[in-house]
C-alpha atoms as a PDB file:
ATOM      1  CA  UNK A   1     -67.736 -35.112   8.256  1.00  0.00           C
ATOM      2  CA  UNK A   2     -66.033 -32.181   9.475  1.00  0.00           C
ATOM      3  CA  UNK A   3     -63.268 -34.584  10.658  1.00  0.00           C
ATOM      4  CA  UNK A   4     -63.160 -36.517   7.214  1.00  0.00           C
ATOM      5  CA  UNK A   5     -62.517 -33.046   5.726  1.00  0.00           C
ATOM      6  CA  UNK A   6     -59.954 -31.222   7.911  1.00  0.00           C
ATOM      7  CA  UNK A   7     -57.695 -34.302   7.718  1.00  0.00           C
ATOM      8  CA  UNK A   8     -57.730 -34.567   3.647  1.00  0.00           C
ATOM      9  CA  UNK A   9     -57.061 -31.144   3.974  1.00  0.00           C
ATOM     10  CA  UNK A  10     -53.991 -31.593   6.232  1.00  0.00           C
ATOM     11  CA  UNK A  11     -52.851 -34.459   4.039  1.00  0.00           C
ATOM     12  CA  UNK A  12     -52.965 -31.965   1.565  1.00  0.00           C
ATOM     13  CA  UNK A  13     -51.053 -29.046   2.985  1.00  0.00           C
ATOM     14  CA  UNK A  14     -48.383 -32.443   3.932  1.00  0.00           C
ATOM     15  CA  UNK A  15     -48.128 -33.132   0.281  1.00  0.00           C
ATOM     16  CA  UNK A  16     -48.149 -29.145  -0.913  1.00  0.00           C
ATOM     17  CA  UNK A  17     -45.646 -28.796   1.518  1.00  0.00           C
ATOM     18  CA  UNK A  18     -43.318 -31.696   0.462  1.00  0.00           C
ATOM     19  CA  UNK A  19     -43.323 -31.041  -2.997  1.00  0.00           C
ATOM     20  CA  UNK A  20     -42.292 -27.459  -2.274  1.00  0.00           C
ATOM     21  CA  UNK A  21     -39.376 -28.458  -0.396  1.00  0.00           C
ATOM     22  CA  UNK A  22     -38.687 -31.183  -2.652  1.00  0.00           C
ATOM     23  CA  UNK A  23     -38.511 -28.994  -5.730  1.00  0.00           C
ATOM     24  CA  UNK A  24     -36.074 -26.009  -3.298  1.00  0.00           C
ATOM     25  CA  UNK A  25     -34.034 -29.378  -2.237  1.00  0.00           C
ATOM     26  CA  UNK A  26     -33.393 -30.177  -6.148  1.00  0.00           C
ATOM     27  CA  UNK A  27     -32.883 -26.574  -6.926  1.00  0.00           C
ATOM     28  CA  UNK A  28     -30.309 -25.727  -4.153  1.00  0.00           C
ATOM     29  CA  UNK A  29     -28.224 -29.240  -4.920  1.00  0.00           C
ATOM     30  CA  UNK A  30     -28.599 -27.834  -8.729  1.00  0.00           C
ATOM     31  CA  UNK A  31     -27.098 -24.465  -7.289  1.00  0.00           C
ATOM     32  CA  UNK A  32     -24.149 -26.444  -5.492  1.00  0.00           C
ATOM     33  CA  UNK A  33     -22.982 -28.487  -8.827  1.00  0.00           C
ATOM     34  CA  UNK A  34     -23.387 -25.188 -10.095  1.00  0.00           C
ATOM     35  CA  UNK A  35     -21.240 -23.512  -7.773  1.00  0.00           C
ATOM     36  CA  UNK A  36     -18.554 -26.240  -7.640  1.00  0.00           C
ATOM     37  CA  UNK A  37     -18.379 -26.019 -11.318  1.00  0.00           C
ATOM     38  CA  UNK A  38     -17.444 -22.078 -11.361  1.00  0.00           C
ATOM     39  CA  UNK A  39     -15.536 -22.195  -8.309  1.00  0.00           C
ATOM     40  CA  UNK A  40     -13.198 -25.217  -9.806  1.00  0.00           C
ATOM     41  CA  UNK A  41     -13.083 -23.343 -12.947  1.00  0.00           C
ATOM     42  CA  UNK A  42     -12.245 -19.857 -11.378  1.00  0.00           C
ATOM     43  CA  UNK A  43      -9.391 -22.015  -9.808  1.00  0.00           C
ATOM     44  CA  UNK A  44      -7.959 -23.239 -12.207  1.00  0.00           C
ATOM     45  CA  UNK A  45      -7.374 -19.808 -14.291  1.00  0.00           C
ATOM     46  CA  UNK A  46      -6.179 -18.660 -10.974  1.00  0.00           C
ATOM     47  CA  UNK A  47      -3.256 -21.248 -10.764  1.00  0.00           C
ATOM     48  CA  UNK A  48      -2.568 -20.408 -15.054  1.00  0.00           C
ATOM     49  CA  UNK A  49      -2.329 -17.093 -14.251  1.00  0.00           C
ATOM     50  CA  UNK A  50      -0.140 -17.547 -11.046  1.00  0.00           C
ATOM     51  CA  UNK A  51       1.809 -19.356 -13.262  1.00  0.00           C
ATOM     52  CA  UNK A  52       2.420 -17.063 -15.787  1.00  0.00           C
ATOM     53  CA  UNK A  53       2.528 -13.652 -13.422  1.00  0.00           C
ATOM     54  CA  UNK A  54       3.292 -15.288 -10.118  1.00  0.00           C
ATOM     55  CA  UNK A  55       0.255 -13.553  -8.753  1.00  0.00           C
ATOM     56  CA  UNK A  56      -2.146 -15.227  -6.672  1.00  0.00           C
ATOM     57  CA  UNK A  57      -5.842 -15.457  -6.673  1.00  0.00           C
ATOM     58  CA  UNK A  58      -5.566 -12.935  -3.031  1.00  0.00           C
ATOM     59  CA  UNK A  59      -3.760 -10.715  -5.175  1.00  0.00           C
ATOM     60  CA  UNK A  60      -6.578 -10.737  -7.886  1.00  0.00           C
ATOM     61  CA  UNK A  61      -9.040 -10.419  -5.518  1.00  0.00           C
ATOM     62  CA  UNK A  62      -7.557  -7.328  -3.593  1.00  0.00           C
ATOM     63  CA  UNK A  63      -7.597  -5.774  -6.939  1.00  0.00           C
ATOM     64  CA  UNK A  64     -11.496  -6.217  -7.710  1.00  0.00           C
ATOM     65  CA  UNK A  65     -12.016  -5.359  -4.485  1.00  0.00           C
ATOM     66  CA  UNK A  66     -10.341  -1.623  -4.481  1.00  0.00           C
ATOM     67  CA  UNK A  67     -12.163  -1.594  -8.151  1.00  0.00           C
ATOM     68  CA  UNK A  68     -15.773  -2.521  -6.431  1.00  0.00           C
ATOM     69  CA  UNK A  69     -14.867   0.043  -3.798  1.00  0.00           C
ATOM     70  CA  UNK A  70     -14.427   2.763  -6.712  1.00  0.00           C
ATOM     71  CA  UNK A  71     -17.456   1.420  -8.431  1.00  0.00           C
ATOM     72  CA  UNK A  72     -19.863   1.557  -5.010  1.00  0.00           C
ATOM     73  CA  UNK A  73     -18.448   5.555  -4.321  1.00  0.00           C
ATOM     74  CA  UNK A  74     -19.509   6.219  -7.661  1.00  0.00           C
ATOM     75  CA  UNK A  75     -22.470   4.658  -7.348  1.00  0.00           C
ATOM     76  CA  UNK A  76     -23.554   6.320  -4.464  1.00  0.00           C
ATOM     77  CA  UNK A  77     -22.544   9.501  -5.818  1.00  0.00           C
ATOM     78  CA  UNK A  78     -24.367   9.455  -8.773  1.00  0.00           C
ATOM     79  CA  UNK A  79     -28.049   8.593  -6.607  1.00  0.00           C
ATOM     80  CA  UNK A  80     -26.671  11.702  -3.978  1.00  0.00           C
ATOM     81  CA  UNK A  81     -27.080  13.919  -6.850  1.00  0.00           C
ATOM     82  CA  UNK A  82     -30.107  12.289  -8.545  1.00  0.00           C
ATOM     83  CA  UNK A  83     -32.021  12.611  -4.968  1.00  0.00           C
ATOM     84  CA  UNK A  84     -33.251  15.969  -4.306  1.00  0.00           C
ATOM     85  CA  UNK A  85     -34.203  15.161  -0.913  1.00  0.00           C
ATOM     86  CA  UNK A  86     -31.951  16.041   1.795  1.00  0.00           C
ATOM     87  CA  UNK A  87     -32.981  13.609   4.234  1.00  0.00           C
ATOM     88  CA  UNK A  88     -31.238  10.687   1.868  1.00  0.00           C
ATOM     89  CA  UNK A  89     -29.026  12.696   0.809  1.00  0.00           C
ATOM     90  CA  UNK A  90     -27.899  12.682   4.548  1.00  0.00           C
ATOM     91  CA  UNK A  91     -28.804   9.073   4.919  1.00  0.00           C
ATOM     92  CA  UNK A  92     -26.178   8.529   2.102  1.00  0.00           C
ATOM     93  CA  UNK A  93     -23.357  10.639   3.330  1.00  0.00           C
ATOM     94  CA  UNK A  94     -23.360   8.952   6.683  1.00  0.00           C
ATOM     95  CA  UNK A  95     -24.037   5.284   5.198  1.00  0.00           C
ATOM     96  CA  UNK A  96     -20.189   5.978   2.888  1.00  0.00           C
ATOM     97  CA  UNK A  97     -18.818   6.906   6.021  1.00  0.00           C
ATOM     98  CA  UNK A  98     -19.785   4.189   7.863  1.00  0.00           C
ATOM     99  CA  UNK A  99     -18.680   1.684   4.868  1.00  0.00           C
ATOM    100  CA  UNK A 100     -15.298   3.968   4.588  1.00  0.00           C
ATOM    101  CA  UNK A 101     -15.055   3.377   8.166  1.00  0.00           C
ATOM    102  CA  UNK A 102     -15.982  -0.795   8.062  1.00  0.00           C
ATOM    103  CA  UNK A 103     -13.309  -0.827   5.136  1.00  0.00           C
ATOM    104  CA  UNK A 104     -10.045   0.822   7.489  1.00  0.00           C
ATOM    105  CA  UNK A 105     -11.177  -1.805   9.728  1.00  0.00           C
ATOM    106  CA  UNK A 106     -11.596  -5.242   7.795  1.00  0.00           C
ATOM    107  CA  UNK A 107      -9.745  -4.977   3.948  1.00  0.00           C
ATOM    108  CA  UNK A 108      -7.213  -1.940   4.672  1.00  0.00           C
ATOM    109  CA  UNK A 109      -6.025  -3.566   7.522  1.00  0.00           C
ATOM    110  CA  UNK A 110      -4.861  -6.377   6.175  1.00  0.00           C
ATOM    111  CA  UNK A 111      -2.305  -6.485   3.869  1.00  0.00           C
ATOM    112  CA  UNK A 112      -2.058  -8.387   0.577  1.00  0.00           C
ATOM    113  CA  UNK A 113       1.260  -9.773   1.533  1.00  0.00           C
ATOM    114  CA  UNK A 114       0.108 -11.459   4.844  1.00  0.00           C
ATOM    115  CA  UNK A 115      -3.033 -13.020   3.025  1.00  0.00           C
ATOM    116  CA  UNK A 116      -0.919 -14.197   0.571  1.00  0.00           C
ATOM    117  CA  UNK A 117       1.516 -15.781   3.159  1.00  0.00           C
ATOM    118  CA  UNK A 118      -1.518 -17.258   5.575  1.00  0.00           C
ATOM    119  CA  UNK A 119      -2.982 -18.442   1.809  1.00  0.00           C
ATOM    120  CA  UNK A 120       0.705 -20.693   1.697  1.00  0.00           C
ATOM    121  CA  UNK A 121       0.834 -21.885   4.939  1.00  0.00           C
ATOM    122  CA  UNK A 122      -2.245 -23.576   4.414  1.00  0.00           C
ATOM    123  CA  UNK A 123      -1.620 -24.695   0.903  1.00  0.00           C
ATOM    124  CA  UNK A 124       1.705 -26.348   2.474  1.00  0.00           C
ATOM    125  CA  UNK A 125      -0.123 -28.334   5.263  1.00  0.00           C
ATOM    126  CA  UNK A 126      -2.706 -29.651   2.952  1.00  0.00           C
ATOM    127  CA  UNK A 127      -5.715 -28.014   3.938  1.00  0.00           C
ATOM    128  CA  UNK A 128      -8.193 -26.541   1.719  1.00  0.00           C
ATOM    129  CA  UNK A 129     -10.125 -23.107   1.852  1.00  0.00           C
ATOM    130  CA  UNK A 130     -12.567 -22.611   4.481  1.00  0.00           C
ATOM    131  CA  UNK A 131     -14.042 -20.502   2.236  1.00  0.00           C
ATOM    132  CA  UNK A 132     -15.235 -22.994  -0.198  1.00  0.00           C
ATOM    133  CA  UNK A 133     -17.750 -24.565   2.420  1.00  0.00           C
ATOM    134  CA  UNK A 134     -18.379 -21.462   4.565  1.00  0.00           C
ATOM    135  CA  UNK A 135     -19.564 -19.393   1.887  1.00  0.00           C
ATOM    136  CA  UNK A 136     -20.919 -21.536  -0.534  1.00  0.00           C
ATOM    137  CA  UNK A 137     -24.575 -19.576   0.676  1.00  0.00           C
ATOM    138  CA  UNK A 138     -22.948 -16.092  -0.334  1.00  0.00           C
ATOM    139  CA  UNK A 139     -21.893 -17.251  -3.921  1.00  0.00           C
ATOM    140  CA  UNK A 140     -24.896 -18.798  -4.704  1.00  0.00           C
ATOM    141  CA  UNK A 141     -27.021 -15.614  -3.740  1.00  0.00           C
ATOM    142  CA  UNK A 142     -24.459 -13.722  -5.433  1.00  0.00           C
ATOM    143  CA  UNK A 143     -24.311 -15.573  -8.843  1.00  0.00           C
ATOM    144  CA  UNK A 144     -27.984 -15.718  -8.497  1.00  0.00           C
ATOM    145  CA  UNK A 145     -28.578 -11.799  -8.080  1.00  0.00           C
ATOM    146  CA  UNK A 146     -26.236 -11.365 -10.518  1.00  0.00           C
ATOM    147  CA  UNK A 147     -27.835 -13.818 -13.626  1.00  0.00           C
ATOM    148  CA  UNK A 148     -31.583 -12.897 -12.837  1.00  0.00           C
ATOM    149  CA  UNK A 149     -30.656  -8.980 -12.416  1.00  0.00           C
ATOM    150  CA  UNK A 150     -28.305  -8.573 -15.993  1.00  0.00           C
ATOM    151  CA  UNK A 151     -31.694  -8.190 -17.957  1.00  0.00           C
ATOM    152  CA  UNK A 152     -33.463  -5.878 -16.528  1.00  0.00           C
ATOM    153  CA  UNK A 153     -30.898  -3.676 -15.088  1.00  0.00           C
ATOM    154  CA  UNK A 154     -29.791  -3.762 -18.652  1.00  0.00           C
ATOM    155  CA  UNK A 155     -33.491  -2.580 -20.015  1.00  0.00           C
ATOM    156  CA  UNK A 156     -33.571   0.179 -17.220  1.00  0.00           C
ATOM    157  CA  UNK A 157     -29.939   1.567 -18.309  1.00  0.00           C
ATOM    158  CA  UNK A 158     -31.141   1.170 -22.001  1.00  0.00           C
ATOM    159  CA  UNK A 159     -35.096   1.867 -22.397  1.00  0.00           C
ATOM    160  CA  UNK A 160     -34.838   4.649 -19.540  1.00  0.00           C
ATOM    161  CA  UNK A 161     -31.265   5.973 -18.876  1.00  0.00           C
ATOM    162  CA  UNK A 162     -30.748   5.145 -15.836  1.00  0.00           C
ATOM    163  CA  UNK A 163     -27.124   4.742 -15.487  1.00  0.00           C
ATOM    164  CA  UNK A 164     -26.863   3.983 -11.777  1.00  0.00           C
ATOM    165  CA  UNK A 165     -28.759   0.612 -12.630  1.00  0.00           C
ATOM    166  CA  UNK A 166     -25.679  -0.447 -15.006  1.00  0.00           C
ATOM    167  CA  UNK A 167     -23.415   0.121 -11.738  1.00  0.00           C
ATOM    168  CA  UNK A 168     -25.930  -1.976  -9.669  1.00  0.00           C
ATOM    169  CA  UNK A 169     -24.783  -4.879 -11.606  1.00  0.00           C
ATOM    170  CA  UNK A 170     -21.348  -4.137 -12.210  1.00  0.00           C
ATOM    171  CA  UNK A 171     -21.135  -4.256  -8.128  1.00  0.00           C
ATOM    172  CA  UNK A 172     -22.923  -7.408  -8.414  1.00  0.00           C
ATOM    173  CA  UNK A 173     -20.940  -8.931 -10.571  1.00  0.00           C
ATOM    174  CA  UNK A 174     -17.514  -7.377  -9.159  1.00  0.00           C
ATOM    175  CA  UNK A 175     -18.688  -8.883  -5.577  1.00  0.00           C
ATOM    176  CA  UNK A 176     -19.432 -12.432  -7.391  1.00  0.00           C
ATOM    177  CA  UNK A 177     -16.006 -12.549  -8.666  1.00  0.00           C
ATOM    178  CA  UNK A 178     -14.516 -11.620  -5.324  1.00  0.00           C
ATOM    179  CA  UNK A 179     -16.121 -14.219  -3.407  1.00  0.00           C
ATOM    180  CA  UNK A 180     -14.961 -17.089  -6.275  1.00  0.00           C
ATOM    181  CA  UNK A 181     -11.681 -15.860  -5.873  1.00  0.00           C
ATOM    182  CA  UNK A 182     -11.547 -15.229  -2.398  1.00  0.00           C
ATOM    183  CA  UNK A 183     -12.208 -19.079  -2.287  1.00  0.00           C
ATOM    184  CA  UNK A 184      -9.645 -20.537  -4.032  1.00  0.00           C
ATOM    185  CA  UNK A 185      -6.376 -21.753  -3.549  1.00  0.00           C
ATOM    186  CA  UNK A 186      -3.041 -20.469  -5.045  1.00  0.00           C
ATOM    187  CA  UNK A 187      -0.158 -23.167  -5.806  1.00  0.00           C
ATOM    188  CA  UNK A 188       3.238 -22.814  -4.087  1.00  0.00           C
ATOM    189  CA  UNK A 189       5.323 -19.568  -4.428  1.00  0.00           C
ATOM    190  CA  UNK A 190       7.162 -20.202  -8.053  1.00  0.00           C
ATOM    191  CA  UNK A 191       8.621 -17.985 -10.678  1.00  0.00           C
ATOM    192  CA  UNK A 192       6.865 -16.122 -13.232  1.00  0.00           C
ATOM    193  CA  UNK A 193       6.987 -17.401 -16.819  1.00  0.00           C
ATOM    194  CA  UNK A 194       6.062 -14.259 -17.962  1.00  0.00           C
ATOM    195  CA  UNK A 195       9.193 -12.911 -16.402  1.00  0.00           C
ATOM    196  CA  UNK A 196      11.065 -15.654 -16.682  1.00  0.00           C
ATOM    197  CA  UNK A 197      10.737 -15.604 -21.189  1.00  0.00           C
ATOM    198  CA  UNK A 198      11.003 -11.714 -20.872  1.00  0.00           C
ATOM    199  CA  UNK A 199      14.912 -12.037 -19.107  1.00  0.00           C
ATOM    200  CA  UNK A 200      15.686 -14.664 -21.529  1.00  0.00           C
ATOM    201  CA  UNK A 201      15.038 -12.441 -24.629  1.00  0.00           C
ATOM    202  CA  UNK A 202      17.365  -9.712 -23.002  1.00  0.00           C
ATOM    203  CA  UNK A 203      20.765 -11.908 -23.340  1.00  0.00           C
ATOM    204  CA  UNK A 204      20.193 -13.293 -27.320  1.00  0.00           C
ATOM    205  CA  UNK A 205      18.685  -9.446 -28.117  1.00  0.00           C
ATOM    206  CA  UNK A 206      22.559  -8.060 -26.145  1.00  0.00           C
ATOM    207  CA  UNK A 207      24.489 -11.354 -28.257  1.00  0.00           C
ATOM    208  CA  UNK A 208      22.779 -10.227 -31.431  1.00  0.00           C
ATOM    209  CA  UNK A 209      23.834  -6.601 -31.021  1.00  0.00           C
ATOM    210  CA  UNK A 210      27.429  -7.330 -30.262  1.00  0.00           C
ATOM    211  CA  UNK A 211      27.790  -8.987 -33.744  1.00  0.00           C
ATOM    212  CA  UNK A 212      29.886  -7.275 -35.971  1.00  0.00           C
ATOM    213  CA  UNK A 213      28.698  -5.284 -39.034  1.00  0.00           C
ATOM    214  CA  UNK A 214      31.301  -6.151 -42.512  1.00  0.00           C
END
């Protein structure tokens, strides 16, 4: 009997356990289409805006990131004065100088003009971004944090004033955007339009000036 009963319940705990990892299966292929879907997207208003500034996704990217880095200091500095305790108030000081310190190592060190030309070089042999693969993980957790968080970070900011919470998700969603971007790929190096309509205006606005006046 006792045999009869410990294997119905191990076909059990089989059949709990499938379903569980049936339903996570369905939700993380969900999550890719999803994924695919915002990364193509982010793409493609990469390339129009490329096309119209002739600057690249790395360039857009560099830019959130110094923003997010502005954003995280004055995150941190609002919770160093909100916390009266000095133990995390030390805890904090020497966790922005060891980001400050990861950051001169990894981003500043780089510059955006030798991301930009590595980002070419692989756009002219063919090859697509690593990135789109290798962190398909981090975007996913990223967009996810950022969706289910919006709410209530959004009720804590509103119903209690806390205004760090609102930064919380701005970081969230600043980091989000960085990774989409990171992953794309630019087009070929081409000219402006933006520019490009701007010089033309100059020479009819110079021909209409040198008309004569009766």
């Amino acid at each position: 009997m006792c045999g009869v009963l410990s294997s119905i319940a191990s076909r059990c705990g089989f059949l709990l356990r499938y379903k569980i990892w049936n339903s996570c299966s369905r939700a993380l292929t969900a999550m890719m289409y999803v994924d695919s879907a915002v990364l193509d997207f982010t793409e493609r208003l990469c390339r129009r805006f490329q096309t119209w500034t002739g600057r690249t996704n790395v360039w857009l990217a560099f830019q959130l990131t110094n923003l997010s880095i502005v954003v995280y200091f004055a995150w941190v500095a609002v919770l160093y004065w909100l916390s009266g305790m000095l133990a995390l108030r030390v805890f904090v000081a020497l966790f922005c100088g060891g980001v400050f310190f990861v950051l001169t190592r990894t981003i500043f060190k780089v510059s955006i003009e030798a991301s930009e030309t590595q980002a070419y070089r692989r756009v002219a042999k063919g090859l697509r971004n690593p990135r789109r693969i290798r962190d398909a993980q981090l975007r996913i957790a990223f967009l996810t944090l950022s969706v289910l968080l919006a709410w209530p970070l959004w009720f804590a900011y509103v119903a209690l004033g806390l205004r760090f919470m609102l930064m919380t998700e701005a970081l969230a969603v600043l980091t989000t955007a960085v990774l989409y971007l990171l992953a794309c790929d630019p087009l070929p190096p081409c000219e402006a339009k933006a520019w490009a309509w701007i010089r033309g205006l100059a020479p009819s606005r110079s021909a209409s000036a040198d008309i004569p006046v009766d």
